[in-house]
Protein backbone atom coordinates (compact mmCIF):
# COMPACT_ATOMS: atom_id res chain seq x y z
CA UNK A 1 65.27 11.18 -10.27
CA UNK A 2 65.78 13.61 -12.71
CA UNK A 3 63.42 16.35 -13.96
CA UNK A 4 64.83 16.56 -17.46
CA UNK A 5 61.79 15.30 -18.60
CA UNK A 6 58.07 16.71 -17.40
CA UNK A 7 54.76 14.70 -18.54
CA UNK A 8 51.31 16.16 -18.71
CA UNK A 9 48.36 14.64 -17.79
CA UNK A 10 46.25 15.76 -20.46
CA UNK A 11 43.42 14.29 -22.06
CA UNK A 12 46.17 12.40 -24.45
CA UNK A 13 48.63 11.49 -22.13
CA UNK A 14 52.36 11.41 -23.14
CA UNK A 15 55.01 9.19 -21.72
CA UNK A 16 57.97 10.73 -20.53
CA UNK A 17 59.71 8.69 -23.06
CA UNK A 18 58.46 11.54 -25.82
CA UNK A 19 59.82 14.79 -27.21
CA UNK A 20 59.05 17.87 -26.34
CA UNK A 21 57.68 18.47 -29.74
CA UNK A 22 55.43 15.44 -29.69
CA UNK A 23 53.93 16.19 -26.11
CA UNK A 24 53.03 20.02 -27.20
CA UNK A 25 51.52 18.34 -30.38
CA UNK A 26 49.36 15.89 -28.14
CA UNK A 27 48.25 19.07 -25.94
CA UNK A 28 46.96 21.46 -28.78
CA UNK A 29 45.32 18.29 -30.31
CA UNK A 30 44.01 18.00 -26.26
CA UNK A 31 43.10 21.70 -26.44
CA UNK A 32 41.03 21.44 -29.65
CA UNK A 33 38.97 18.57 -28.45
CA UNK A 34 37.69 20.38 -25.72
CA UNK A 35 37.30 23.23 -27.08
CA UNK A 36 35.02 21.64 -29.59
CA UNK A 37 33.02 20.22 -26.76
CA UNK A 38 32.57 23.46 -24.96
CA UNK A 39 31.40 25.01 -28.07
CA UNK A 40 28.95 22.58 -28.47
CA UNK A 41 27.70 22.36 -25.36
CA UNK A 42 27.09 26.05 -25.72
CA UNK A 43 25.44 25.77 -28.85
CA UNK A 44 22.89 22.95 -27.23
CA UNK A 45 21.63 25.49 -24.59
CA UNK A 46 21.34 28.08 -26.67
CA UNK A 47 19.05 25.96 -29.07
CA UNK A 48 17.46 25.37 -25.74
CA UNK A 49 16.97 28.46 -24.69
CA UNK A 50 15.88 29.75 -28.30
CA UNK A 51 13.42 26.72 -28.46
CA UNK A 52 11.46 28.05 -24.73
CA UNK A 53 11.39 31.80 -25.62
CA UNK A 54 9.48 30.43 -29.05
CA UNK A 55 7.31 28.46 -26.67
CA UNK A 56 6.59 31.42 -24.23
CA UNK A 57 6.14 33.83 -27.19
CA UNK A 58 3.37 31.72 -28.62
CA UNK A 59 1.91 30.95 -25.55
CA UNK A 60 1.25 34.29 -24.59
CA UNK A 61 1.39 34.67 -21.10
CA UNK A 62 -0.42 37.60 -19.50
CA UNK A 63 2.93 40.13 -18.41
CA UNK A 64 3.71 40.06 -14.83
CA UNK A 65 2.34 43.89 -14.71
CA UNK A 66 -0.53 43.48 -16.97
CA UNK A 67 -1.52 43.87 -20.31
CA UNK A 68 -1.87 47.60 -21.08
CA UNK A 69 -5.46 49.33 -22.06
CA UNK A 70 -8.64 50.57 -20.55
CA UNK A 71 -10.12 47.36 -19.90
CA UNK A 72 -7.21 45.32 -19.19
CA UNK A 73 -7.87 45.57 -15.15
CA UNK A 74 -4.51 47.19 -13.92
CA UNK A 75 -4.25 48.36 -10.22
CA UNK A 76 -1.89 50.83 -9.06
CA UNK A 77 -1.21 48.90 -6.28
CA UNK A 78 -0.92 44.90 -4.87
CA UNK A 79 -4.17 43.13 -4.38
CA UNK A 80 -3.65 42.33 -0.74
CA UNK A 81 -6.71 40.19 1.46
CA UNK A 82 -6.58 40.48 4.82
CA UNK A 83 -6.75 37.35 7.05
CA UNK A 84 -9.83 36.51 8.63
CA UNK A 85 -10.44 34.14 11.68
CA UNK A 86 -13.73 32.32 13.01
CA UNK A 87 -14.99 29.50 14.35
CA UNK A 88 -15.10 26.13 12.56
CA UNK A 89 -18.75 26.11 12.83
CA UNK A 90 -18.26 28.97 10.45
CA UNK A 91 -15.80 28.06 8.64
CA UNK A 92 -17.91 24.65 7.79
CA UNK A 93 -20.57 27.20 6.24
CA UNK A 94 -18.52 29.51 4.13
CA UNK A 95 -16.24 26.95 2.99
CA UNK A 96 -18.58 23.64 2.62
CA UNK A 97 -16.66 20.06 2.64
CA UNK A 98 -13.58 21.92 3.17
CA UNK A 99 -13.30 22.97 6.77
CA UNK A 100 -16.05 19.92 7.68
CA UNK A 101 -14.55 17.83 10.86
CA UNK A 102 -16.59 14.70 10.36
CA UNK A 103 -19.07 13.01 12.64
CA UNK A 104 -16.84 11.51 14.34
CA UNK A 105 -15.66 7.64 14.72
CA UNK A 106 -18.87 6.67 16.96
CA UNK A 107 -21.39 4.25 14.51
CA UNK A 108 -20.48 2.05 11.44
CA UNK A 109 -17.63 2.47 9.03
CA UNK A 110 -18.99 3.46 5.48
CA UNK A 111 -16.38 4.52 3.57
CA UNK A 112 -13.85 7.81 2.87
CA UNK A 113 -14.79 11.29 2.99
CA UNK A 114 -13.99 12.26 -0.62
CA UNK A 115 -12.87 16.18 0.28
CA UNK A 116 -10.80 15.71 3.62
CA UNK A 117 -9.75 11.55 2.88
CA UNK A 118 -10.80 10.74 6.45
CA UNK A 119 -13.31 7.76 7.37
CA UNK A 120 -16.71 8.58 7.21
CA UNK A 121 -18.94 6.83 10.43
CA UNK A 122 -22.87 6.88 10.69
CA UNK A 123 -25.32 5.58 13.18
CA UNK A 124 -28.26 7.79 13.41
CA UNK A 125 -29.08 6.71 16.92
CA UNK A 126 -25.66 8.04 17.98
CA UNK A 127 -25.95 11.41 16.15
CA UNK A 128 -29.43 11.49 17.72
CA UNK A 129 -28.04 11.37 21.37
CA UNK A 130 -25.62 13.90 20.64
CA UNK A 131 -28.45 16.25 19.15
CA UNK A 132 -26.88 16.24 15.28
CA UNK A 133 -30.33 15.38 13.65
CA UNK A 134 -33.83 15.25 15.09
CA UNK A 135 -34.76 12.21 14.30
CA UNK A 136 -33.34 8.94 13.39
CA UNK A 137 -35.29 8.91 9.52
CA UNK A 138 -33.26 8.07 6.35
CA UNK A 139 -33.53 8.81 3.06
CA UNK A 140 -31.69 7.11 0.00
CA UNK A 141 -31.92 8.23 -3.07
CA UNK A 142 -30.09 7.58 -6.89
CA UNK A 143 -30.98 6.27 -10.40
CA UNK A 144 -30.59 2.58 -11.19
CA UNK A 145 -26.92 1.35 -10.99
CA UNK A 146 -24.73 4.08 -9.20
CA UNK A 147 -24.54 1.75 -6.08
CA UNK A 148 -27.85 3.05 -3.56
CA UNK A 149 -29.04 -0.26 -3.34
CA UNK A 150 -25.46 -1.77 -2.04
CA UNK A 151 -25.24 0.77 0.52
CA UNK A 152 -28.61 0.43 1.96
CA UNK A 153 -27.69 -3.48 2.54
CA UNK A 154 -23.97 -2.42 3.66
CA UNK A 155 -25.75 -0.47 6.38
CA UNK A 156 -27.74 -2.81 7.40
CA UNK A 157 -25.20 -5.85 7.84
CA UNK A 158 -22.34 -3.52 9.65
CA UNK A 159 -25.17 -2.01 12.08
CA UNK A 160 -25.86 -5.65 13.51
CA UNK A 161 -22.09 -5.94 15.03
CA UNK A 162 -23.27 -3.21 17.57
CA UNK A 163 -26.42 -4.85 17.98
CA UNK A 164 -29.05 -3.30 15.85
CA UNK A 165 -31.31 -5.53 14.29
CA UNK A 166 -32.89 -5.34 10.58
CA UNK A 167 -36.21 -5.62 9.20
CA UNK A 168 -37.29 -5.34 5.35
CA UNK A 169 -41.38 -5.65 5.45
CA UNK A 170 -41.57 -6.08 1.88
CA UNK A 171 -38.55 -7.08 -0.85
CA UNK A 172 -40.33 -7.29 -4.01
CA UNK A 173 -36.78 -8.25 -5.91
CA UNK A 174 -36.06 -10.76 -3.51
CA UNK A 175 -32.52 -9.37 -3.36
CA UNK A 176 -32.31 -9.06 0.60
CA UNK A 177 -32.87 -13.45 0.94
CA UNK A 178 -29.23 -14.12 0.74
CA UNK A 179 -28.32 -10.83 2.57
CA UNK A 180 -30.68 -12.29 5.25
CA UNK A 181 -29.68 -15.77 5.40
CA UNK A 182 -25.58 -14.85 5.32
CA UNK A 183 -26.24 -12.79 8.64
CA UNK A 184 -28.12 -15.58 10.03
CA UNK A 185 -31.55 -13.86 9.50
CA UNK A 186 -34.33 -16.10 7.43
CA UNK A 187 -36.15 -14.52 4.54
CA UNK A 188 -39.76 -15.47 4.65
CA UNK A 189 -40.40 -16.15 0.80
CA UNK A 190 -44.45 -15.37 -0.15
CA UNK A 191 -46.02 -16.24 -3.13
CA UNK A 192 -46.50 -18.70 -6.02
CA UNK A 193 -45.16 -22.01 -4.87
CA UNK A 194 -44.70 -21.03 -1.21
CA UNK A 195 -46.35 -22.71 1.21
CA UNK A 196 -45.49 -19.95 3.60
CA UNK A 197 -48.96 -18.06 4.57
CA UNK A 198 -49.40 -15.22 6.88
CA UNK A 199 -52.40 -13.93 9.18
CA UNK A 200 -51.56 -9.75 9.02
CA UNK A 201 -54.71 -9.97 11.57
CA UNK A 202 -52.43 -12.27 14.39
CA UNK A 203 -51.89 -10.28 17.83
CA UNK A 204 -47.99 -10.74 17.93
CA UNK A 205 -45.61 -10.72 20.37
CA UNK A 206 -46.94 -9.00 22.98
CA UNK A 207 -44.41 -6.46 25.25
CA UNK A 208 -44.08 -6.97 28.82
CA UNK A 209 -44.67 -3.68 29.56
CA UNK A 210 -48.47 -3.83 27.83
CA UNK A 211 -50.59 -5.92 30.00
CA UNK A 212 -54.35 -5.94 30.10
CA UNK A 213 -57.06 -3.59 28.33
CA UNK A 214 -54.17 -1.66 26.74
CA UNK A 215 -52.46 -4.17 25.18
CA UNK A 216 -55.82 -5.53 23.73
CA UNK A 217 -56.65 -1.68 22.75
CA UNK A 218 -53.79 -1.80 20.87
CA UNK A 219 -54.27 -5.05 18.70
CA UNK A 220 -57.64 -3.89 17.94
CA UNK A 221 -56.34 -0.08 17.00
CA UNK A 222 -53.57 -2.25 14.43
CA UNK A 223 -56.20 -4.45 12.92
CA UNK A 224 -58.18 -1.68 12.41
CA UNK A 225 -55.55 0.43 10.59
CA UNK A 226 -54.69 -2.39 8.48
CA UNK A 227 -57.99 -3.52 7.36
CA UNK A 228 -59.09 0.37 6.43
CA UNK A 229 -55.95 0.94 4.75
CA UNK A 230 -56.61 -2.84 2.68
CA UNK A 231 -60.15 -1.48 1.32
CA UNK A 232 -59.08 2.36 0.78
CA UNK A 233 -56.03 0.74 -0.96
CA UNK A 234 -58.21 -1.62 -2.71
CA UNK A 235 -61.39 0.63 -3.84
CA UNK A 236 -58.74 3.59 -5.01
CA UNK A 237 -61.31 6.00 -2.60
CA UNK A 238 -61.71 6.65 0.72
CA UNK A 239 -64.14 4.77 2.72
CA UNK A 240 -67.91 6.67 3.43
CA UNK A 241 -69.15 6.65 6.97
CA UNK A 242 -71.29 3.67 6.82
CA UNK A 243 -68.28 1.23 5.29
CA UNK A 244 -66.45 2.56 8.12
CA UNK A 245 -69.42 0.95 10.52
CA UNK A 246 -69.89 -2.30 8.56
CA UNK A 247 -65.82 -2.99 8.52
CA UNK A 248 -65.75 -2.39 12.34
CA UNK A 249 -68.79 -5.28 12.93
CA UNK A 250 -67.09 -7.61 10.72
CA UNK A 251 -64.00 -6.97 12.85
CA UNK A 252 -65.63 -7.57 15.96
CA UNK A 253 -67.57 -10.43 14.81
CA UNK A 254 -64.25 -11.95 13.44
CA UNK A 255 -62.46 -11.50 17.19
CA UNK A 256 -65.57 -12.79 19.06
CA UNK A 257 -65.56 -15.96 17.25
CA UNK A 258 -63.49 -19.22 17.70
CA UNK A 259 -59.95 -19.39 16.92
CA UNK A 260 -57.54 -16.20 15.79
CA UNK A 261 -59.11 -13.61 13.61
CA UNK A 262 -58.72 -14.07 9.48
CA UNK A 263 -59.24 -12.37 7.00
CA UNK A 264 -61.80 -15.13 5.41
CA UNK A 265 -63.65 -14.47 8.59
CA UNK A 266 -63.64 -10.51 8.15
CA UNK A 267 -64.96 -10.83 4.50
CA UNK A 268 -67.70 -14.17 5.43
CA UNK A 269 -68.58 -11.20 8.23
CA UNK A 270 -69.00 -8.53 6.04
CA UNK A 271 -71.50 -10.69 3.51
CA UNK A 272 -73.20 -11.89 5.91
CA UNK A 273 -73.32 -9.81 9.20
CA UNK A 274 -73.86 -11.05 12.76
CA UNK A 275 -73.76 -8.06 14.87
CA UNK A 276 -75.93 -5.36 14.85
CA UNK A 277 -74.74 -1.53 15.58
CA UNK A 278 -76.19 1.59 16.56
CA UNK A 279 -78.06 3.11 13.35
CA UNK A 280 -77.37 -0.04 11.38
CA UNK A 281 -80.00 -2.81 11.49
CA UNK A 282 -77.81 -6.79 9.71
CA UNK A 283 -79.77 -5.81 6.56
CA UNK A 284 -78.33 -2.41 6.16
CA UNK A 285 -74.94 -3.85 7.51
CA UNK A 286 -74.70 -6.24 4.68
CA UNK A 287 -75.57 -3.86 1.86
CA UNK A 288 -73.32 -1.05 3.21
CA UNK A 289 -70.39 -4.14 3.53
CA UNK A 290 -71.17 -5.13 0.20
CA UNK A 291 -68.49 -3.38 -1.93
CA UNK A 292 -66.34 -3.63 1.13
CA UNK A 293 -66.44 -7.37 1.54
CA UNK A 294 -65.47 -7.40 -2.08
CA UNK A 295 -62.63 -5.47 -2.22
CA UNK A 296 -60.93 -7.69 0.83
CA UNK A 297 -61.65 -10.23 -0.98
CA UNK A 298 -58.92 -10.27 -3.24
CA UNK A 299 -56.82 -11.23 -0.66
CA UNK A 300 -58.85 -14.14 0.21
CA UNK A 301 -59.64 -15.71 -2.41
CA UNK A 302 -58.62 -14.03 -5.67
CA UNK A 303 -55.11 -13.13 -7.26
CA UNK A 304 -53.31 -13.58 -3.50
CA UNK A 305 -55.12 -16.38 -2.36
CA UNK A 306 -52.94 -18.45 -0.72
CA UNK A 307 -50.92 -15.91 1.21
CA UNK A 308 -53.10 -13.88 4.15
CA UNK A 309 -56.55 -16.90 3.79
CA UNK A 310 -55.45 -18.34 7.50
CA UNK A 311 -53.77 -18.30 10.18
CA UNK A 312 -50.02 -18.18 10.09
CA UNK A 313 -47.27 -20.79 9.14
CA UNK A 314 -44.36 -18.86 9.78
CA UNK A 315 -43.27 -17.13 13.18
CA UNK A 316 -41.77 -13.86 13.54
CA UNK A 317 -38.47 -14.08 15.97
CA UNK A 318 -37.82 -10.38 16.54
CA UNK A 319 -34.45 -12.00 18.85
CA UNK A 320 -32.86 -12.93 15.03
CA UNK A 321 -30.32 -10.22 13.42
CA UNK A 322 -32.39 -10.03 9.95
CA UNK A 323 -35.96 -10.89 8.89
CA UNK A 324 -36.97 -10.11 5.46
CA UNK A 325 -39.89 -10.88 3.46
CA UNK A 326 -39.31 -11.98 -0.09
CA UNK A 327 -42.62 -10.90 -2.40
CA UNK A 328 -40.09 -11.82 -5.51
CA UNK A 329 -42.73 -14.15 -6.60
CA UNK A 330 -45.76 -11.85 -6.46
CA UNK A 331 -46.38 -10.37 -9.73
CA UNK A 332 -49.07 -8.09 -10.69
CA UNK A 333 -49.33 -3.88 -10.71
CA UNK A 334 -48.24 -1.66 -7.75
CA UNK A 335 -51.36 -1.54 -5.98
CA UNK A 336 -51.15 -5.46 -6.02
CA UNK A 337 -47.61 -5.35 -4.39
CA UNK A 338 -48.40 -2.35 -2.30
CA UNK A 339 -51.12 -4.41 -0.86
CA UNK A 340 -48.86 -7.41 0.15
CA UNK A 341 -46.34 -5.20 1.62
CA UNK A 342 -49.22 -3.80 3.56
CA UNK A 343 -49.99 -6.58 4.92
CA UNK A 344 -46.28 -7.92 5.42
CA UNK A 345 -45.24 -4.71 7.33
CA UNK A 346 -48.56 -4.79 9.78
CA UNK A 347 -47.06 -8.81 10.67
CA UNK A 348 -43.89 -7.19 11.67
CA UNK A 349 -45.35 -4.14 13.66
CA UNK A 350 -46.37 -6.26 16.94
CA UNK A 351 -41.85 -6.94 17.05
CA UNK A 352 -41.85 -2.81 16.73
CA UNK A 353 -44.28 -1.72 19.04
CA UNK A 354 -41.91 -3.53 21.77
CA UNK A 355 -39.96 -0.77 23.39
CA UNK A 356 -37.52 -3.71 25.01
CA UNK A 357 -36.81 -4.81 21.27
CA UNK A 358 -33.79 -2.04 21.16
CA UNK A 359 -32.00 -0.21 18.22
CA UNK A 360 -33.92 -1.62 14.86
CA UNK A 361 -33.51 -0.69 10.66
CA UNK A 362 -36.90 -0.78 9.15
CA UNK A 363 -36.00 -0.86 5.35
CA UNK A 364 -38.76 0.13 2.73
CA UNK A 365 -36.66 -0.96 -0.74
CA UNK A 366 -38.66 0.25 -3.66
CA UNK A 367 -40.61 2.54 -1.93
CA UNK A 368 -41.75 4.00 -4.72
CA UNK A 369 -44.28 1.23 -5.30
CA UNK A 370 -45.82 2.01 -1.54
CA UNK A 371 -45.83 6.31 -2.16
CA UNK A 372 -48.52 5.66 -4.88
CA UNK A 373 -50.72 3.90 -2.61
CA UNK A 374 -52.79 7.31 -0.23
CA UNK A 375 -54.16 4.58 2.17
CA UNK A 376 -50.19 3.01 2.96
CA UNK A 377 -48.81 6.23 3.19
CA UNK A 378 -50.73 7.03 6.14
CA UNK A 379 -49.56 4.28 7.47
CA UNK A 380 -45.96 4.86 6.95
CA UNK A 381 -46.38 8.27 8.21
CA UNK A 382 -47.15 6.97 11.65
CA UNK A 383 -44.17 5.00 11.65
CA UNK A 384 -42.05 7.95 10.81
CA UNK A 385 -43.58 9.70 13.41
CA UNK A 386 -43.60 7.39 15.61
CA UNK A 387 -39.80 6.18 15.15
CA UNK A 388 -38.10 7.87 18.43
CA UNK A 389 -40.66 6.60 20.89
CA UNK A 390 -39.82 3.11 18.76
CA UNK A 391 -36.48 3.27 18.99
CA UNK A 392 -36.38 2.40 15.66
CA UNK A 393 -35.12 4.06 11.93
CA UNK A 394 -36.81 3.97 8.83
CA UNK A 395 -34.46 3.69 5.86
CA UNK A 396 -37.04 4.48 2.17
CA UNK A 397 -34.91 3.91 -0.85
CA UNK A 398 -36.21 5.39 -3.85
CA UNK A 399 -34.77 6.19 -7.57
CA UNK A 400 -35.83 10.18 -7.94
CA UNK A 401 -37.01 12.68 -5.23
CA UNK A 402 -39.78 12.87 -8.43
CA UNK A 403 -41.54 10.17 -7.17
CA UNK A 404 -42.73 11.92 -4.03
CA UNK A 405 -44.16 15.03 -5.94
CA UNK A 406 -45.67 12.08 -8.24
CA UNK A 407 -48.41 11.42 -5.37
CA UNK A 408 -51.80 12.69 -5.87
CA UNK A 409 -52.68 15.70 -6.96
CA UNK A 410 -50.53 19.52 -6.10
CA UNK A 411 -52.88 20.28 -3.31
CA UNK A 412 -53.93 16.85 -2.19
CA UNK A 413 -53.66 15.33 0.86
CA UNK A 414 -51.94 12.24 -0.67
CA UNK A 415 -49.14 14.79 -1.68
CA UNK A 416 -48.52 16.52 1.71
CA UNK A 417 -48.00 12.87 3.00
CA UNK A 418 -45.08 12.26 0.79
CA UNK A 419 -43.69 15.33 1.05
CA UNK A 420 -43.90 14.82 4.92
CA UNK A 421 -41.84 12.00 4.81
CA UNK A 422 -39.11 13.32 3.23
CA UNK A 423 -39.33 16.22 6.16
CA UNK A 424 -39.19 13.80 9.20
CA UNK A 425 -35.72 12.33 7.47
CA UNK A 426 -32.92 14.04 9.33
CA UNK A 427 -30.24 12.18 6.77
CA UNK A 428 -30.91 12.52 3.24
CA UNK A 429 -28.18 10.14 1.00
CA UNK A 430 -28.26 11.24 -2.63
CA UNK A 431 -26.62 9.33 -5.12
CA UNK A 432 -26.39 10.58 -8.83
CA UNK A 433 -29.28 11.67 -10.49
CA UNK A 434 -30.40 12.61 -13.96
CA UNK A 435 -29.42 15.90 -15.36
CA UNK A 436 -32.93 17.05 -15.45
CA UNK A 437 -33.20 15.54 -11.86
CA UNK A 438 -30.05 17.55 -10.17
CA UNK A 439 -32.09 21.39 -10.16
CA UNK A 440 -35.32 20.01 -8.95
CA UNK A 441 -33.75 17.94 -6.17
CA UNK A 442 -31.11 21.04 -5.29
CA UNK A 443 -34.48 22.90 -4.83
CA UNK A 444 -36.41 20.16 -2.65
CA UNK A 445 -33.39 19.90 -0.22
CA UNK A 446 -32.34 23.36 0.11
CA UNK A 447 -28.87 22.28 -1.27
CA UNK A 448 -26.09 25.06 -1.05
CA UNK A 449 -25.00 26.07 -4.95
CA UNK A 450 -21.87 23.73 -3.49
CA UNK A 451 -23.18 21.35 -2.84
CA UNK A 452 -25.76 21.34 -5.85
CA UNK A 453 -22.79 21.38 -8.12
CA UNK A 454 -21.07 18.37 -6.75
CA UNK A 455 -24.72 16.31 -7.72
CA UNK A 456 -23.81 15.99 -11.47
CA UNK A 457 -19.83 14.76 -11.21
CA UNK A 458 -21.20 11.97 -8.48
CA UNK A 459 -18.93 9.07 -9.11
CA UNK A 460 -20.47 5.00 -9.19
CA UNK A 461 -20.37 4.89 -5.21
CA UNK A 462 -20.44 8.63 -4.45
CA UNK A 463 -22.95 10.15 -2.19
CA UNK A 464 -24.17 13.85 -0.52
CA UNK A 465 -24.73 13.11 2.45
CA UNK A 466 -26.72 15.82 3.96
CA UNK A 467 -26.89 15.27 7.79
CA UNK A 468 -28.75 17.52 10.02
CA UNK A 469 -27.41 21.18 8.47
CA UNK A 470 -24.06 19.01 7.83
CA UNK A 471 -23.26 17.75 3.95
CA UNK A 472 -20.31 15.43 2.55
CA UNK A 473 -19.46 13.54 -0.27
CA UNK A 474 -18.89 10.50 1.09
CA UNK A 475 -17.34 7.24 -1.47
CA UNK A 476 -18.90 4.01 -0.19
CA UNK A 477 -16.30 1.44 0.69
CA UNK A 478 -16.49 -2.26 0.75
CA UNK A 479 -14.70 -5.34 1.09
CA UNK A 480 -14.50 -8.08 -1.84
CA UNK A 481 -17.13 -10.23 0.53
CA UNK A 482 -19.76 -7.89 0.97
CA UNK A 483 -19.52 -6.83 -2.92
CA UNK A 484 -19.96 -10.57 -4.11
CA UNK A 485 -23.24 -10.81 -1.68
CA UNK A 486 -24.26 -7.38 -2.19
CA UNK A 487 -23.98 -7.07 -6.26
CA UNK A 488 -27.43 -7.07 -8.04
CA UNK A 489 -25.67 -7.16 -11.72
CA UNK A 490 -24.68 -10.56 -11.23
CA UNK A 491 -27.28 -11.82 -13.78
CA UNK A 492 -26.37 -8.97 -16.53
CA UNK A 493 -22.57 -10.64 -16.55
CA UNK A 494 -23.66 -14.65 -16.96
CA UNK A 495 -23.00 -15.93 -19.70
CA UNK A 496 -25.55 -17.83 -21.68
CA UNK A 497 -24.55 -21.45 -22.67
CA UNK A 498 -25.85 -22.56 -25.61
């Protein structure tokens, strides 16, 4: 073939078939073309360019050395830090949430820790063997609707897959029934319209390992505390010395006659006295009874008749996963409903004082409603005292750590009770709080300025947990199940037909 005639492969192409005129034509016109583009391309990152210097310029960034003056904080030389090593237990203190390694996967699962993204386990009888907290006490607090109330019942329900069982002496929104009842628990419904009655005087189940005079000392010892903490309750005072004599002989007289002991009989007892005493002749026993007799008889035959007048309908099975007692239909003040759950609680505390019975929640919802009550909180400091010997944990879920300072007066003994209740709770679950709430309860606690600051940004399901000396922010997890049983703003979403 001949090479007489070259082609180009240009941007315009020529055929070998044109001049040599034509092809050097074609490749200026090729030449121009990209030459334009080029030239434009150039100009587009330039006007780039241009366009980010005008945005740095305005933005004024602080110049890599510094802006010049006396008080523009120059250093001669680089700011270097040293590194430092220590322990994590350290570590966990200067750097809070951050260098935290959890308490481990022993317990149930209750959701994600928000700072490391890891699951977050508790069982407070675990963390009790391995010496984390003292005792097995909780405390929930957080205002209405940031999710407290689901996670007390979402601790409850997972706990009875390892075999702890759940109590809830008093319910006085009736929203643990169909908690109860999906476990396969029974909720115990009191009230208008319920024929269920109680007798908060009946001996119980009795543990096998109390036999004889001490199991009898013992019944006697709970009526006892029940009945004084009824009048005290009742007559907004405590009881003088001679009340204290008259309520004992009605007692007695009660047990001595046929049949289990009632309240009717206590009060019929205490207007008309059988038994004499020591320094207290039947006449002086029925005039120092007098006021006594009438205060109990409220729950005989006044606003709560019907509920504690006889002996018992209902059974307590301390073998079933859940037993709650629904006071949904008991209206009245606090002190009413304080006395019910006083009454409720002592029915349960023959299941507690078994030391066979094993792991066991004690749940006081609304507690609130029991901390005004000087008489009950005496009672529920026993309990909280009494809780390792028990095996059992008390769970008090209240709106404000307010409401404990709200007790009594600042130096009364009322006061000190509350207050010691929130210092035999070795976990202390604080949900979001009021503005005005987050110093006050920082202070309480003994909260870190870390982890006071993390109170106010608390999400809907966000927690400090503060465990032992140990705190997290923990988001409460649960499944689609648990949040249709579990939801309390179910009635706040129907829609009204009309």
């Amino acid at each position: 073939m001949s090479n007489r005639y070259r082609t180009h492969a240009t941007t315009l192409f020529t055929p070998a078939r044109h001049t040599r005129r034509e092809r050097r034509t074609q490749s200026k016109a090729a030449r121009v073309i990209v030459h334009t583009a080029r030239q434009r391309a150039k100009d587009e990152t330039r006007t780039r360019a241009k366009a980010l210097a005008d945005e740095r310029q305005d933005a004024h960034y602080l110049p890599a050395g510094g802006e010049s003056g006396r008080a523009a904080l120059r250093s001669h030389k680089r700011f270097r830090v040293p590194p430092h090593r220590a322990t994590s237990e350290v570590l966990a203190g200067a750097y809070p949430f951050l260098a935290e390694g959890g308490l481990g996967s022993d317990g149930t699962f209750i959701g994600q820790d928000a700072w490391s993204g890891g699951g977050f386990c508790f069982d407070p009888w675990v963390l009790y063997q391995n010496g984390t907290i003292t005792n097995p006490n909780c405390l929930l607090a957080g205002v209405v609707g940031r999710g407290k109330s689901m996670l007390g019942k979402a601790m409850a329900t997972r706990s009875i897959a390892v075999g702890r069982k759940v109590y809830v002496p008093g319910d006085p929104k009736g929203e643990w029934s169909v908690v109860a009842r999906a476990v396969g628990g029974v909720a115990i419904e009191l009230g208008n319209g319920s024929p269920n009655r109680l007798n908060p005087l009946d001996e119980g189940p009795r543990p096998a390992a109390i036999t004889g005079e001490a199991w009898a000392c013992l019944v006697a010892s709970r009526r006892r505390a029940l009945l004084g903490s009824l009048v005290e309750s009742a007559l907004g005072r405590p009881m003088a010395a001679v009340e204290h004599t008259a309520l004992d002989q009605a007692l007695r007289a009660a047990v001595a006659g046929d049949g289990a002991p009632t309240l009717p009989k206590v009060v019929d007892a205490l207007f008309n006295p059988s038994l004499p005493s020591a320094g207290a002749t039947i006449g002086q026993l029925m005039v120092d009874g007098r006021e006594v007799g009438h205060a109990l008889r409220r729950l005989v035959s006044g606003d709560l008749a019907g509920l504690f007048d006889g002996e018992s309908t209902v059974t307590f099975d301390p073998s079933l996963p859940m037993i709650s007692l629904d006071l949904s239909r008991i209206t009245g003040s606090d002190q009413l409903i304080a006395m019910v759950m006083a009454c409720a609680s002592a029915w349960m505390e023959a299941a507690l004082s078994d030391p066979e019975g094993g792991p066991r929640w004690v749940i006081y919802d609304e507690a609130w409603r029991l901390l005004r009550q000087p008489a009950l909180l005496a009672r529920m400091q026993s309990q909280w005292k009494l809780s390792r010997g028990l095996g059992i944990a008390n769970l008090m879920i209240i709106h404000r750590l307010s409401d404990l300072e709200a007790v009594g007066n600042a130096d009364s003994e009322a006061r000190a009770l509350a207050l010691g209740l929130l210092a035999d709770c070795s976990t202390k679950i604080i949900y979001q709080q009021e503005s005005s709430e987050a110093p006050h309860t920082a202070e309480v606690l003994g909260l870190s300025v870390t982890e006071r600051n993390e109170l106010p940004d608390l999400q809907r399901g966000e927690g400090l947990w503060r465990v032992g000396q140990r705190a997290f922010v923990v988001r409460h997890l649960v499944t689609d199940g648990e949040l249709q049983l579990f939801d309390t703003n179910s009635r706040m979403f129907e829609t009204v037909s009309r």
